[in-house]
C-alpha atoms as a PDB file:
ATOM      1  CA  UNK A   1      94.723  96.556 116.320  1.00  0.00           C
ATOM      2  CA  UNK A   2      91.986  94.040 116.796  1.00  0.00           C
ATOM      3  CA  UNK A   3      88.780  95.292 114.264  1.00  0.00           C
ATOM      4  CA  UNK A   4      85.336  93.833 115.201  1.00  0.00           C
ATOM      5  CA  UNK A   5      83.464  92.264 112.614  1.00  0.00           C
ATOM      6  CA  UNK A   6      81.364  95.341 112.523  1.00  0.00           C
ATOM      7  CA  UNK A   7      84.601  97.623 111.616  1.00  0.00           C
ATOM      8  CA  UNK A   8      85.591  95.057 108.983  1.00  0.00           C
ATOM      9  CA  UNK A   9      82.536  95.629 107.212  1.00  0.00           C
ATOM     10  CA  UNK A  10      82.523  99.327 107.227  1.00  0.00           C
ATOM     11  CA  UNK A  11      86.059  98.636 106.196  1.00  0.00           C
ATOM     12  CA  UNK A  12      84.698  96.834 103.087  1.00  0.00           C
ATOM     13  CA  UNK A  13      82.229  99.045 101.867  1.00  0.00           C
ATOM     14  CA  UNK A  14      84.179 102.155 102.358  1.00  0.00           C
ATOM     15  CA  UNK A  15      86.619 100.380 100.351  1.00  0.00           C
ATOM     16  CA  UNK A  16      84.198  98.968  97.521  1.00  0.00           C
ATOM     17  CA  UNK A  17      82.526 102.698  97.344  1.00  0.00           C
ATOM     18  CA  UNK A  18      85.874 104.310  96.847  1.00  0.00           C
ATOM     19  CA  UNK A  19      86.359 101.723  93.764  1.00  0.00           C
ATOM     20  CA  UNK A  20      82.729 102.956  92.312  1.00  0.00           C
ATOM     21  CA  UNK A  21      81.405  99.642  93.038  1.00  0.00           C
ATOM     22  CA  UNK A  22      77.698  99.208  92.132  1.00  0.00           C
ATOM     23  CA  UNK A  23      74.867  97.489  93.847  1.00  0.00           C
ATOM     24  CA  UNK A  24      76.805  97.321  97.426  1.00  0.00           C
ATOM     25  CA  UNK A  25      74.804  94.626  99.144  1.00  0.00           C
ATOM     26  CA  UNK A  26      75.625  93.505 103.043  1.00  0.00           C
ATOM     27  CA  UNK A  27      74.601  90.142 104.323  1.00  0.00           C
ATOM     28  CA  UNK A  28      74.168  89.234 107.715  1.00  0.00           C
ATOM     29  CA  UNK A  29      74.742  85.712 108.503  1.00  0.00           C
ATOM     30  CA  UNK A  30      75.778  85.169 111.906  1.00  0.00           C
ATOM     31  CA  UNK A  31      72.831  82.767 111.834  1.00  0.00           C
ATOM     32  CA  UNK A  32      73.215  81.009 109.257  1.00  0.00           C
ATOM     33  CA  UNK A  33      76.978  79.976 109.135  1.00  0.00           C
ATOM     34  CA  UNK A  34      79.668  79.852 111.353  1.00  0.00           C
ATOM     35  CA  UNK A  35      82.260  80.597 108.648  1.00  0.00           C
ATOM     36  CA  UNK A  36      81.723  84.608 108.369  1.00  0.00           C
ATOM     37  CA  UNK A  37      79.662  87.013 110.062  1.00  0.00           C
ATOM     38  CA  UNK A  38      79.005  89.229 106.940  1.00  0.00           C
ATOM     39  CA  UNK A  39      78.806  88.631 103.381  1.00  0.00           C
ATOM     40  CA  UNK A  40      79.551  91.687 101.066  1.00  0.00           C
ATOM     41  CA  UNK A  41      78.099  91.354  97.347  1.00  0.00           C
ATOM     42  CA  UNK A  42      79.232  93.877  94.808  1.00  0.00           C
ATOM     43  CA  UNK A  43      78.972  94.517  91.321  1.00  0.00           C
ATOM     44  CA  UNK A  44      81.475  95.332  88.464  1.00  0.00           C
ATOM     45  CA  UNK A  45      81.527  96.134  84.999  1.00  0.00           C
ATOM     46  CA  UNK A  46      84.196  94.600  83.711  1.00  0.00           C
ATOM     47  CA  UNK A  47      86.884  91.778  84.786  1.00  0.00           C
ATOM     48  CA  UNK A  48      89.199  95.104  85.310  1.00  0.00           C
ATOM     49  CA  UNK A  49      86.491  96.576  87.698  1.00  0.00           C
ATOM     50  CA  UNK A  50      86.235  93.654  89.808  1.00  0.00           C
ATOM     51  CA  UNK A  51      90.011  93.299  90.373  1.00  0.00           C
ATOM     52  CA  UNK A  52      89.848  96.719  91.476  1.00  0.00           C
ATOM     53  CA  UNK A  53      87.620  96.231  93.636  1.00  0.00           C
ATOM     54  CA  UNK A  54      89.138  93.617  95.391  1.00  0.00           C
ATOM     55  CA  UNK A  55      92.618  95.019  95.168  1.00  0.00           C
ATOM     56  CA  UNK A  56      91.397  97.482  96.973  1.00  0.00           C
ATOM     57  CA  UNK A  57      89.557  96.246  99.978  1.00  0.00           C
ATOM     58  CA  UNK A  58      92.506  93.752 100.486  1.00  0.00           C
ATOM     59  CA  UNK A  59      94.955  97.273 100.318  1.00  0.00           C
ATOM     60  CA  UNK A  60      92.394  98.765 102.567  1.00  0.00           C
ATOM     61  CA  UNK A  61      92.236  95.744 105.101  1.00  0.00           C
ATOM     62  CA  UNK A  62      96.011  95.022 105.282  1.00  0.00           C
ATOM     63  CA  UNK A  63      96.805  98.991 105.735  1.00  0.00           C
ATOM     64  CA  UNK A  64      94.505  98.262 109.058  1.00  0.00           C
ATOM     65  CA  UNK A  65      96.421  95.656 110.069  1.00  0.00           C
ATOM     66  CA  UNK A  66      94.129  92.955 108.907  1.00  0.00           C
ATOM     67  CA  UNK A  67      95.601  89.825 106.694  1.00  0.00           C
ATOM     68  CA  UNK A  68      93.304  88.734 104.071  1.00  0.00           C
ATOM     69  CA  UNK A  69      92.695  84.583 104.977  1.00  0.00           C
ATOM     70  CA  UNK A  70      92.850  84.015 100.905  1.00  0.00           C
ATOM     71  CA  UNK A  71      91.871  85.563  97.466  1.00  0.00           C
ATOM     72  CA  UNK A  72      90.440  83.940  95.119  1.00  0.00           C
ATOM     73  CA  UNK A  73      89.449  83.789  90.901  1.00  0.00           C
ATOM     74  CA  UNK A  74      91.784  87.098  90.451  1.00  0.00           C
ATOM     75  CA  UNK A  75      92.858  85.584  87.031  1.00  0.00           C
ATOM     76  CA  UNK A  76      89.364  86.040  85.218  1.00  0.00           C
ATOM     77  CA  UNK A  77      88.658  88.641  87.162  1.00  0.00           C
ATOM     78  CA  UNK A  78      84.792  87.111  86.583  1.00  0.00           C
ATOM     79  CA  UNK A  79      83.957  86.692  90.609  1.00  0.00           C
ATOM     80  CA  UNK A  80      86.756  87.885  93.073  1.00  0.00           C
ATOM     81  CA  UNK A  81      86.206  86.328  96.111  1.00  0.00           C
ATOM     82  CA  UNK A  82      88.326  88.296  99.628  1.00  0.00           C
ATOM     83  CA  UNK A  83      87.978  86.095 102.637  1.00  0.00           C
ATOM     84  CA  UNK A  84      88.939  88.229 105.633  1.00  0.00           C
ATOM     85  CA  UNK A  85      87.680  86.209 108.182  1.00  0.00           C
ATOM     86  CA  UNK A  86      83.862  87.488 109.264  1.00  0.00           C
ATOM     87  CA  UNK A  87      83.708  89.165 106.623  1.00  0.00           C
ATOM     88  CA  UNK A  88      83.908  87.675 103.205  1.00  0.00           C
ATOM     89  CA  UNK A  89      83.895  89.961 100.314  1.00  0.00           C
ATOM     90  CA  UNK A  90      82.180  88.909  96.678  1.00  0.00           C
ATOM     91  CA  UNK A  91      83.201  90.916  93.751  1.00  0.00           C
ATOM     92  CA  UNK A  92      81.597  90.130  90.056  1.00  0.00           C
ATOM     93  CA  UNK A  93      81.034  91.304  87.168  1.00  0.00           C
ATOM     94  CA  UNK A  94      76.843  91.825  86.852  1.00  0.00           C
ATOM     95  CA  UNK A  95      76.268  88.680  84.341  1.00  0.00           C
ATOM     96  CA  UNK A  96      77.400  86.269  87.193  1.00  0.00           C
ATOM     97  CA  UNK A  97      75.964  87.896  89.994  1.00  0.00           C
ATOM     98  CA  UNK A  98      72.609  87.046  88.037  1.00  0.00           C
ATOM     99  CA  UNK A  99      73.884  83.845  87.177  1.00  0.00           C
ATOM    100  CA  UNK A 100      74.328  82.695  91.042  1.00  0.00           C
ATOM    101  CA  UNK A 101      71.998  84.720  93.101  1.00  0.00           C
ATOM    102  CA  UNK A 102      74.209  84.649  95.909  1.00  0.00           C
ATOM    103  CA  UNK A 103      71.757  87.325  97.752  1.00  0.00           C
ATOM    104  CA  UNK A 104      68.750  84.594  97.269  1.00  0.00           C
ATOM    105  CA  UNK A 105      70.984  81.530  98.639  1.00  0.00           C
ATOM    106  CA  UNK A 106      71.979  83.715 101.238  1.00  0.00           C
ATOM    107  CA  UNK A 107      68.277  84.697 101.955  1.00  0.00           C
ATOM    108  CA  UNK A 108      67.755  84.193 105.689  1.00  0.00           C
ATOM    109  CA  UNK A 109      70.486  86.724 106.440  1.00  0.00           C
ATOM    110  CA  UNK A 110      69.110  90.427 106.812  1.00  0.00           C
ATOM    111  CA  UNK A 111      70.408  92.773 104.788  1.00  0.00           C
ATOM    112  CA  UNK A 112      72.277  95.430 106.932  1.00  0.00           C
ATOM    113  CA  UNK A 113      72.770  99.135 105.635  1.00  0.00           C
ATOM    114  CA  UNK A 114      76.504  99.868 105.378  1.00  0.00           C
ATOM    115  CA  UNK A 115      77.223 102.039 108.440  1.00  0.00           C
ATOM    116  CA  UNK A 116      73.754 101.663 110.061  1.00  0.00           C
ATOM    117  CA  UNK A 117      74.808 102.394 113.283  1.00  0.00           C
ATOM    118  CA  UNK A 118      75.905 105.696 112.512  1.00  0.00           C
ATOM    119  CA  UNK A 119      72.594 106.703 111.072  1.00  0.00           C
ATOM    120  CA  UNK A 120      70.876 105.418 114.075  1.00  0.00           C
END
């Protein structure tokens, strides 16, 4: 089955949330790259949480029939990066998601509630 960008990303999150993941933020950046439609930021606390995390939206994406494109920075655990295509998932633990900002570089994309057309 074929997911849209749109299900990929409710995918994600659903994923992340089941893992307790904290400060889910989704990026919209169809305009601003043409490598991913969404961006995912999450927060861990601890190299352990952040595996998790990623372990499970890649468990999550290949039991839809999705292949993850690549996985990277599993050994530290520090920032878990999930490419799935357009949607590109960034787990890390909170220290280095102050460190990098990745929200602020990735400023011109709105920030889209999680399931916002179902709330609509």
């Amino acid at each position: 089955m074929m997911m849209t960008p749109e299900q990929l990303r409710d995918l994600a999150v659903a994923a992340l949330e089941d893992r307790k993941g904290e400060e889910i933020r989704v990026l919209d950046v169809q305009g601003l790259t043409t490598i991913s439609d969404y961006m995912i930021v999450v927060s861990g606390g601890s190299d352990r949480q952040v595996r998790a995390l990623a372990d499970s939206v890649v468990e999550r994406a290949r039991e839809a029939g999705v292949r993850p494109l690549g996985v990277e920075g599993e050994e530290r655990g520090e920032w878990v990066l999930v490419d799935l295509g357009d949607v590109i998932v960034h787990a890390m633990q909170r220290p280095t998601r102050l460190f990098y900002q990745l929200e602020k570089l990735w400023s011109g994309g709105e920030e889209t509630a999680p399931h916002a057309e179902e709330r609509a």
